[in-house]
Protein backbone atom coordinates (compact mmCIF):
# COMPACT_ATOMS: atom_id res chain seq x y z
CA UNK A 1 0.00 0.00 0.00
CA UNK A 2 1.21 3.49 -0.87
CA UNK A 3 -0.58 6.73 0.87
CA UNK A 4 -0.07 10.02 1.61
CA UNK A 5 -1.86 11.80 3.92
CA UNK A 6 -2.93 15.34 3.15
CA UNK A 7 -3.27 18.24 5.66
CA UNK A 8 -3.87 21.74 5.27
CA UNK A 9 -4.65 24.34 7.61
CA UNK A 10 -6.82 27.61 6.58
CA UNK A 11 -8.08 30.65 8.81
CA UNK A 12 -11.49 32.18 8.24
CA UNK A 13 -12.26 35.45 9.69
CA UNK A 14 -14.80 37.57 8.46
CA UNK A 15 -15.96 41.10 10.23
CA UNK A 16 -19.55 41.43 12.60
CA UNK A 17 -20.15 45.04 12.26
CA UNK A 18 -22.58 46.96 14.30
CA UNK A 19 -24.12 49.90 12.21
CA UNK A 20 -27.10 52.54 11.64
CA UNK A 21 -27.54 54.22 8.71
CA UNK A 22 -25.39 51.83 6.51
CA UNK A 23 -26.79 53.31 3.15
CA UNK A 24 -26.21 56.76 3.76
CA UNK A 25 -23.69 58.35 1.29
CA UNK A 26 -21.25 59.40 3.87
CA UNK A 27 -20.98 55.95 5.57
CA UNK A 28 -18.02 54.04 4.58
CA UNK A 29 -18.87 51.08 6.49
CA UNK A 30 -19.78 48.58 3.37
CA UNK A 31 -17.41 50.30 0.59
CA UNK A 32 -14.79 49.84 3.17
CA UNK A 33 -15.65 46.29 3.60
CA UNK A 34 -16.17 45.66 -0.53
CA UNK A 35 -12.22 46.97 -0.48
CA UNK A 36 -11.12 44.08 1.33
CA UNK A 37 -11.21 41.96 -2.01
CA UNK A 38 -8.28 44.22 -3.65
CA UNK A 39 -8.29 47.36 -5.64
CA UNK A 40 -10.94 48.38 -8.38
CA UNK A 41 -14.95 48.15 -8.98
CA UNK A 42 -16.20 44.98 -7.52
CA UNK A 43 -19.60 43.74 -8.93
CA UNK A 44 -22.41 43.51 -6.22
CA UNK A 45 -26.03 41.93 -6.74
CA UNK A 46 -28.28 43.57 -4.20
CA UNK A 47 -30.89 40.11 -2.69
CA UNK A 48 -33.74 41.65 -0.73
CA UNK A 49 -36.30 40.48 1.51
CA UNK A 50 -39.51 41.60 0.15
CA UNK A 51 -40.78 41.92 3.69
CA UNK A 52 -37.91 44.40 4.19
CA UNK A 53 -38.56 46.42 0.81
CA UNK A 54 -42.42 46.70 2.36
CA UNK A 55 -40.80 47.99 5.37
CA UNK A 56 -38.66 50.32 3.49
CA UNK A 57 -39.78 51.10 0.18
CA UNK A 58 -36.99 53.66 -0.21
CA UNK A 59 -34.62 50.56 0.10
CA UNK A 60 -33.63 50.13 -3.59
CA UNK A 61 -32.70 53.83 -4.48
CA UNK A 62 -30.99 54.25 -1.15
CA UNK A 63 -28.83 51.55 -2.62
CA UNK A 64 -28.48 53.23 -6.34
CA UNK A 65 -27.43 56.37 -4.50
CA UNK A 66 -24.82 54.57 -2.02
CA UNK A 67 -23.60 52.77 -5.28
CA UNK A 68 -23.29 56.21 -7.22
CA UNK A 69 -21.31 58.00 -4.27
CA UNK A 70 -18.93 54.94 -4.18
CA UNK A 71 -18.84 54.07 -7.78
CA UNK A 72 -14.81 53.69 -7.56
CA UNK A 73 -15.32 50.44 -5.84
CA UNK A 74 -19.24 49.36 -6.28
CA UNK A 75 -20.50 48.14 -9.63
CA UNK A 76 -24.46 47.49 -8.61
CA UNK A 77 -25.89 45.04 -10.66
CA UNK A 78 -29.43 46.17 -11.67
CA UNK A 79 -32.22 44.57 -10.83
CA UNK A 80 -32.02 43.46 -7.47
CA UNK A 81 -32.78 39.98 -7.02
CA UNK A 82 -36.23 39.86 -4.87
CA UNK A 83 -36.96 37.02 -1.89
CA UNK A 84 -40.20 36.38 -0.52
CA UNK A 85 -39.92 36.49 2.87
CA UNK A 86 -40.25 34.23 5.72
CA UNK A 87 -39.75 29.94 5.72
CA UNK A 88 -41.29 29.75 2.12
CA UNK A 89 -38.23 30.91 0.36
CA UNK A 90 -36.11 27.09 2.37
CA UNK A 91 -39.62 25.17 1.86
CA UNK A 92 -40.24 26.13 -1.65
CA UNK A 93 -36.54 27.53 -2.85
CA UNK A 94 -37.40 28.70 -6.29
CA UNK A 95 -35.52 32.01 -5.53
CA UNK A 96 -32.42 29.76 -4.75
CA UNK A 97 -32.51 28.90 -8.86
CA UNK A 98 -33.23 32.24 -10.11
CA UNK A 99 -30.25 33.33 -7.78
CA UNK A 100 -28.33 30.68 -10.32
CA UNK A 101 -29.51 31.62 -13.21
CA UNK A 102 -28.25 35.09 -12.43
CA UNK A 103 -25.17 34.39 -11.92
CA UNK A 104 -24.87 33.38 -15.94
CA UNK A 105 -26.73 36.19 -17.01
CA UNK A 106 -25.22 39.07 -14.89
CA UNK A 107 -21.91 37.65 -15.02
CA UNK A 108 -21.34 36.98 -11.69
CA UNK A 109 -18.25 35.15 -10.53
CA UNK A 110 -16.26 34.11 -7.65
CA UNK A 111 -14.93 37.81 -7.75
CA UNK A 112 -18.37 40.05 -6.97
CA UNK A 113 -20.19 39.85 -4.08
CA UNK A 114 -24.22 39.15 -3.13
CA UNK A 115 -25.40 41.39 -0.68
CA UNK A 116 -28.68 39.60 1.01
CA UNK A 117 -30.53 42.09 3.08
CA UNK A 118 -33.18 40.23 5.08
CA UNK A 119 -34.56 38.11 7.85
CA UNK A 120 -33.10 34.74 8.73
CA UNK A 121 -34.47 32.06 5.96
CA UNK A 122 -33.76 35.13 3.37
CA UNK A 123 -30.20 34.76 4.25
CA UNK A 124 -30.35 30.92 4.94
CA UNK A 125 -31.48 30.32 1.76
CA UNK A 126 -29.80 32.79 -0.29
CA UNK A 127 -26.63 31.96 1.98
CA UNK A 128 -26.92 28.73 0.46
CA UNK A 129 -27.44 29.64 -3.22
CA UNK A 130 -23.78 31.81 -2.73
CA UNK A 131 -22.08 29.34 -1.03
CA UNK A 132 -22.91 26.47 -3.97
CA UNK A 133 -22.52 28.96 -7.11
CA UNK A 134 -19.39 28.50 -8.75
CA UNK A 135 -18.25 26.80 -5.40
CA UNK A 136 -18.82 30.19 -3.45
CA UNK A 137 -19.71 33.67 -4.09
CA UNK A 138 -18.42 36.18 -1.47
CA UNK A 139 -21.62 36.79 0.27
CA UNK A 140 -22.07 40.03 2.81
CA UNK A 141 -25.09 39.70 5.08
CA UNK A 142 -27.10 42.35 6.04
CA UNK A 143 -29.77 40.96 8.48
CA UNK A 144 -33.03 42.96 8.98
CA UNK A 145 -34.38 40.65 11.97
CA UNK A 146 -33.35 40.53 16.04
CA UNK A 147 -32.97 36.61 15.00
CA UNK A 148 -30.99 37.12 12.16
CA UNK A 149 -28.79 39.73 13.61
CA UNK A 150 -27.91 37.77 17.05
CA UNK A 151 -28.22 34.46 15.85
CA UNK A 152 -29.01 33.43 12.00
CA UNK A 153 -27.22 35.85 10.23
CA UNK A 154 -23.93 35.95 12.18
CA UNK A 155 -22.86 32.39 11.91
CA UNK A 156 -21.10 29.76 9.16
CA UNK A 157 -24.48 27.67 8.62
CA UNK A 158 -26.42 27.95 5.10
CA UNK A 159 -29.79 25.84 4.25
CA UNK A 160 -32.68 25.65 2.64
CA UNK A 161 -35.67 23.05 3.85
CA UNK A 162 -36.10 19.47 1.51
CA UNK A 163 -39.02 16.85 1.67
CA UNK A 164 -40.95 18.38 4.53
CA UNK A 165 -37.26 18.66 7.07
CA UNK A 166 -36.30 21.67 8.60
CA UNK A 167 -32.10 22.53 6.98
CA UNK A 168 -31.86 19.38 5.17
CA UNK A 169 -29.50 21.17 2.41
CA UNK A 170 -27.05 22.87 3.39
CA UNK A 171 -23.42 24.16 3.56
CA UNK A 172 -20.79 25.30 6.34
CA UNK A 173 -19.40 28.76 4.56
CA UNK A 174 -18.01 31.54 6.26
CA UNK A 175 -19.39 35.52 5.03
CA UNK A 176 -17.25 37.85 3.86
CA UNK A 177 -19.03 40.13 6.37
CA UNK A 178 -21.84 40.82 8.30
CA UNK A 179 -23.28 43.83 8.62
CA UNK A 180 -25.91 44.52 11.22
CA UNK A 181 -27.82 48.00 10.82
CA UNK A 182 -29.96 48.75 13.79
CA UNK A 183 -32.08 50.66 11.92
CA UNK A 184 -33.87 48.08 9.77
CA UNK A 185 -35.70 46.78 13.14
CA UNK A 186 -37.75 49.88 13.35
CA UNK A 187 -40.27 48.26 11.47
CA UNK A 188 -40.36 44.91 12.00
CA UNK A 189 -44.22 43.79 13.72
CA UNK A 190 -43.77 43.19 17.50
CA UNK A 191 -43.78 39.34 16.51
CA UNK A 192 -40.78 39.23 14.69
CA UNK A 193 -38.90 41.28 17.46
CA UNK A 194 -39.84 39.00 20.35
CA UNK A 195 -38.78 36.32 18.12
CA UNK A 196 -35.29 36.78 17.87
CA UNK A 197 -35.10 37.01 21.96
CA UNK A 198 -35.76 33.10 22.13
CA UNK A 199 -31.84 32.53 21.42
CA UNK A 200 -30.50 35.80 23.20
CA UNK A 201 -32.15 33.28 26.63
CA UNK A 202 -30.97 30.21 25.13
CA UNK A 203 -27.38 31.35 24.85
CA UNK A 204 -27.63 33.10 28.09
CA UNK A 205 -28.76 29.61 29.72
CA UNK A 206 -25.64 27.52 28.43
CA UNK A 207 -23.32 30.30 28.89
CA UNK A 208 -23.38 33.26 30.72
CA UNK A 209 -25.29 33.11 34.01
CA UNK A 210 -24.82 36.57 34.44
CA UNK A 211 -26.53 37.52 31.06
CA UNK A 212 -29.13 35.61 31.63
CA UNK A 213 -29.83 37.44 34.91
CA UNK A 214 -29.94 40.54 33.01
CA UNK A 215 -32.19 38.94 30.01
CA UNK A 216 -34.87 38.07 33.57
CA UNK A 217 -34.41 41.58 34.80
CA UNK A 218 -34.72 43.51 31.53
CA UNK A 219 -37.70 41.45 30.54
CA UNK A 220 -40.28 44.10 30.72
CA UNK A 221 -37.97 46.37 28.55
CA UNK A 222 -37.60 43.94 26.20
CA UNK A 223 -41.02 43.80 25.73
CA UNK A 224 -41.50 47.22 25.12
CA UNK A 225 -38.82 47.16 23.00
CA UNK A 226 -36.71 50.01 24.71
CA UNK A 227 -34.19 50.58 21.88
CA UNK A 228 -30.94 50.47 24.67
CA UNK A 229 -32.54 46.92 26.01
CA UNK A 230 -32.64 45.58 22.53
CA UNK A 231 -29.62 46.74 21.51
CA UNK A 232 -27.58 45.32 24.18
CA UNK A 233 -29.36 41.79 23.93
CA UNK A 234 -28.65 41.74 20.34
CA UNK A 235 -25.02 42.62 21.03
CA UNK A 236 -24.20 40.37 23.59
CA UNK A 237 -26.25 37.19 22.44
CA UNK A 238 -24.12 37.11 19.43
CA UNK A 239 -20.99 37.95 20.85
CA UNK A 240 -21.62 34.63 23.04
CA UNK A 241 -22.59 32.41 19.40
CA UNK A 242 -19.21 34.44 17.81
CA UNK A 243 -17.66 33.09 20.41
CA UNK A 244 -18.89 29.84 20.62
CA UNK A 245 -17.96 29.04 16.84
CA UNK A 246 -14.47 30.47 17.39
CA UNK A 247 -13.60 28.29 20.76
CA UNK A 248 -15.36 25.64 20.83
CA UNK A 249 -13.06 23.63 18.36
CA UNK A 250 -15.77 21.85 16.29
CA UNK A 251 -17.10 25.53 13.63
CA UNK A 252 -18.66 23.03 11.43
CA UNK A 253 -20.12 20.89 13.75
CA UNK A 254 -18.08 17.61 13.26
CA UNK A 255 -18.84 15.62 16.05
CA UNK A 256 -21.91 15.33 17.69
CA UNK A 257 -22.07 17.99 20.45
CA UNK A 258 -24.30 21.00 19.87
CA UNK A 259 -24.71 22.72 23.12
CA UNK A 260 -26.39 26.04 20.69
CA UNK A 261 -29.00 23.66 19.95
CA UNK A 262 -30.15 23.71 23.38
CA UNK A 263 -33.99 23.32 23.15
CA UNK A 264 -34.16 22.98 19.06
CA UNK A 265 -34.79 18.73 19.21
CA UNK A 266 -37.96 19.78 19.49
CA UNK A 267 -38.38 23.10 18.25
CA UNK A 268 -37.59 21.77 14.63
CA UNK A 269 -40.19 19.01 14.66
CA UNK A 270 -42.50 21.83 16.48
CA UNK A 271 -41.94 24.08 13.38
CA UNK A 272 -42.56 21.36 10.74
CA UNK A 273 -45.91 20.18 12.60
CA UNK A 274 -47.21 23.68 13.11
CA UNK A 275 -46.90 23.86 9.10
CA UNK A 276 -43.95 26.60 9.85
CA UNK A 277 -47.13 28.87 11.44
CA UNK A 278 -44.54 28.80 14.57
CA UNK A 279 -41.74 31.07 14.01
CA UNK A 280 -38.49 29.75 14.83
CA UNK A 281 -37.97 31.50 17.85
CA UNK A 282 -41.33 31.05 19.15
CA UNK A 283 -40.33 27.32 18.58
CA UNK A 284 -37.36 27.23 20.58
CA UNK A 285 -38.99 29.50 23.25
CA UNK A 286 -41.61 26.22 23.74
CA UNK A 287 -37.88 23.98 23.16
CA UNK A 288 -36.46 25.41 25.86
CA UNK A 289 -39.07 25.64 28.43
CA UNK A 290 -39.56 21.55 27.63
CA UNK A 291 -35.88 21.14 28.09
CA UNK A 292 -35.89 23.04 31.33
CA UNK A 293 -38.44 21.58 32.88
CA UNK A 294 -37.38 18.12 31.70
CA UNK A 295 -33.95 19.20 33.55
CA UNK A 296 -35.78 20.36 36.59
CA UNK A 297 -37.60 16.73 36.62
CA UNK A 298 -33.89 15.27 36.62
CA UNK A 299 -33.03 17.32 39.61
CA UNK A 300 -30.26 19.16 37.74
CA UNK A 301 -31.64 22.47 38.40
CA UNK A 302 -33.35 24.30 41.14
CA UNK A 303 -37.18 25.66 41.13
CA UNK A 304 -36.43 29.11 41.48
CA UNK A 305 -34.00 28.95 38.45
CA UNK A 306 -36.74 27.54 36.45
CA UNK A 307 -39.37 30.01 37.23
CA UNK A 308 -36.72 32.33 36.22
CA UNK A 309 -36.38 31.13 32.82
CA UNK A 310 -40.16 30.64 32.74
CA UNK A 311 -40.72 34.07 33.51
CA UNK A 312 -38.33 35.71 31.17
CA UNK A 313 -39.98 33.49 28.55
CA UNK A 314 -43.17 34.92 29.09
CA UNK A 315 -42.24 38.28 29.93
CA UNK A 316 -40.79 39.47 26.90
CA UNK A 317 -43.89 38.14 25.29
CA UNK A 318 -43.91 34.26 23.99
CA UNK A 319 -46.91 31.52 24.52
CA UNK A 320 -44.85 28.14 25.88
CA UNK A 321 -47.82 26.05 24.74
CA UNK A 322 -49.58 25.38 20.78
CA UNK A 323 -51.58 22.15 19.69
CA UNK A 324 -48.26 21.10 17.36
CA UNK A 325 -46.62 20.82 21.19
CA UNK A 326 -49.51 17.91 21.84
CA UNK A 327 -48.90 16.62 18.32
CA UNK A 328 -45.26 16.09 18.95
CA UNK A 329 -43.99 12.40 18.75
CA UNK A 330 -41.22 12.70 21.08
CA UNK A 331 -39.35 9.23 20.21
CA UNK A 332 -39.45 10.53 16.24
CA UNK A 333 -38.24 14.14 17.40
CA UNK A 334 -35.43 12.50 18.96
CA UNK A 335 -34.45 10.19 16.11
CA UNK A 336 -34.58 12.89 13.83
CA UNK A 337 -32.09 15.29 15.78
CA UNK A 338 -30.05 11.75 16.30
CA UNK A 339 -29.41 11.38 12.49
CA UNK A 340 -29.41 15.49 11.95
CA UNK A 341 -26.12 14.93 14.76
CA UNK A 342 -24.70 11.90 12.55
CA UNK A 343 -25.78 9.19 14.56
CA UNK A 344 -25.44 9.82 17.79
CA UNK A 345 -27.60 11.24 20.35
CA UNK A 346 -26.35 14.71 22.50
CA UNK A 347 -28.81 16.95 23.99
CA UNK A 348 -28.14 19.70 26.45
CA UNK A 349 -29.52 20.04 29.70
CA UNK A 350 -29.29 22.78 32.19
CA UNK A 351 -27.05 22.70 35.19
CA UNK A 352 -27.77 26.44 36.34
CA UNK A 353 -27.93 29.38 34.81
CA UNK A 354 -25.14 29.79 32.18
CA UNK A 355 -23.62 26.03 32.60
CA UNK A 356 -25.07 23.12 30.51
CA UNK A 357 -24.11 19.84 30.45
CA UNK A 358 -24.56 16.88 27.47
CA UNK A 359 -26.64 13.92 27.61
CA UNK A 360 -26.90 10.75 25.77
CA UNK A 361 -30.12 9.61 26.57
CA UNK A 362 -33.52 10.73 27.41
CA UNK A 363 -35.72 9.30 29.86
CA UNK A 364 -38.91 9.19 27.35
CA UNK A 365 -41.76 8.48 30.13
CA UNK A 366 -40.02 11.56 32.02
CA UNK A 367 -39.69 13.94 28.96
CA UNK A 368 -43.63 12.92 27.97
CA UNK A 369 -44.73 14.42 31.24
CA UNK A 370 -42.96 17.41 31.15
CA UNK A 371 -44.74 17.92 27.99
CA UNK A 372 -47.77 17.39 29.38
CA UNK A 373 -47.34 19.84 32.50
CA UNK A 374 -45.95 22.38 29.48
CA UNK A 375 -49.44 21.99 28.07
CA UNK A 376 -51.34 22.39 31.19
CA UNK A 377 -49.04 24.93 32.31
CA UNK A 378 -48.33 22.88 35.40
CA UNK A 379 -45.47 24.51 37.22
CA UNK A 380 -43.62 23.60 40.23
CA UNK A 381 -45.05 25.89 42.93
């Protein structure tokens, strides 16, 4: 037998910026950023939500003006490419093949850039259409959504949904940049904010007890969506994920561990049975309160910690109970999020606030009655 055994070594870094006004003329932010690629006019094809453009229906000639004042390095590629909104861009991805068909008749190579300004599945999908063009398209994101900015839109995960399962395509492939504007949540529906705030407590839970007292705290500004509160969530819940993907040793999720998955077993199956009319984050708000009480029931946390979490869930505003929760086959949930780990089963439970720990096995008879006390809202007193 002859062999040689290959090894290579590559860094990825990639910029999380923290902006307002990002498409004014005088802000240098993204031109900046485009000048990382080397000298000249770089091509850019401008994606866009279409929930955003309803938001702001100045969006497109704010862009054609930005373009204009930095025309020495931004060649805008005209017309923008238009998502629809929401999970029906990953369920039904026909945006995903228009985004390749572009690519031939634009001329757009491994040398311009997509911009994708939008919520979460906007850039998850069209994340996934950059990253499998011409083996990768240097993609900036510009997420519109409090779950997109701390969470979706920071990370190195792409998908799109395939035969009725939540990510089923999808790639590991780092942005060029992210660029979060502030500004774009000014419009969103109070739905879409409280969304995001499910993985600001999730992250808190599994990593920083401190935050997470904070998150409990702040929860009635959060709900009114004091601009300072929401800021500083949004900050510090994806510092935590940056930070997460950077030292945890496993970026593209190799093994089996996923301690940031804490409470999405079931939020994914949650999603598909609710026919994607739960949002993600209300999902994983109902995830997590299962997980926590399940983790209660195994005596690894305290009662007062999980009234905490209960209450923070419900004060910013999320329902921990639906009829897909009732629906939920718990032994399939499980089996799925077994093969989406490759094969072997790791959830994460709760130790205290901001320490987690990873389990093998689930105790099915235990984890169907915290369900059912989720449903009846049956707390410990």
């Amino acid at each position: 037998m002859w062999q040689i055994q290959q090894a290579f070594t590559m860094t990825h870094e990639f910029p999380v910026c923290f902006d307002r006004g990002t498409l004014a003329p005088d802000n240098r932010l993204l031109t900046d950023i485009i000048a990382l690629a080397g000298k000249g006019r770089h091509r850019l094809l401008p994606v866009i939500d279409d929930q955003v453009l309803a938001g702001h229906p100045d969006l497109i000639e704010r862009l054609e003006a930005y373009a204009e004042a930095h025309s020495e390095r931004i060649e805008l590629i005209d017309p923008p490419l238009m998502v629809r909104g929401g999970e029906i861009c990953k369920s039904d991805p026909v945006e995903v093949d228009e985004f390749y068909q572009r690519t031939q008749t634009d001329r757009i190579d491994r040398h311009s850039f997509a911009l994708v300004i939008g919520g979460g599945a906007v850039i998850d999908a069209m994340g996934y259409a950059a990253a499998t063009a011409h083996r990768g398209i240097r993609l900036i994101r510009m997420p519109t959504t409090v779950l997109a900015q701390n969470d979706a839109g920071i990370g190195v995960k792409n998908a799109i949904n395939y035969r009725g399962r939540k990510n089923y395509l999808g790639t590991f492939a780092t942005p060029f940049a992210v660029i979060n504007d502030y500004d774009f949540l000014h419009s969103l529906p109070a739905r879409d904010r409280i969304c995001g705030m499910a993985e600001a407590v999730k992250v808190a839970l599994i990593r920083d007890g401190e935050f997470f007292h904070w998150l409990h705290s702040a929860r009635e500004r959060l709900a009114a969506f004091e601009p300072q509160a929401m800021e500083h969530m949004i900050a510090r819940c994806a510092e935590l994920h940056l930070n997460h993907i950077r030292t945890s040793g496993d970026p593209f999720e190799r093994g089996s561990a996923r301690p940031l998955d804490f409470g999405h077993w079931g939020a994914h199956r949650l999603e598909e049975l609710s026919g994607s009319e739960l949002r993600h984050g209300e999902a994983v708000a109902i995830g997590i309160a299962l997980d926590s009480l399940y983790s209660h029931a195994q005596g690894m946390i305290d009662t007062d910690t999980l009234l905490a979490i209960r209450d923070t869930l419900e004060g910013v505003g999320f329902t921990l109970t639906h009829p897909a929760l009732k629906a939920l086959d718990i032994e399939a949930a499980l089996q799925g999020f077994r093969e989406h780990l490759g094969g072997q089963l790791c959830i994460t439970l709760l130790l205290e606030a901001g320490q987690a720990q990873e389990v093998g096995e689930i105790d099915l008879a235990l984890m169907h009655q915290c369900r059912q006390h989720l449903l009846e809202a049956k707390w410990p007193a």
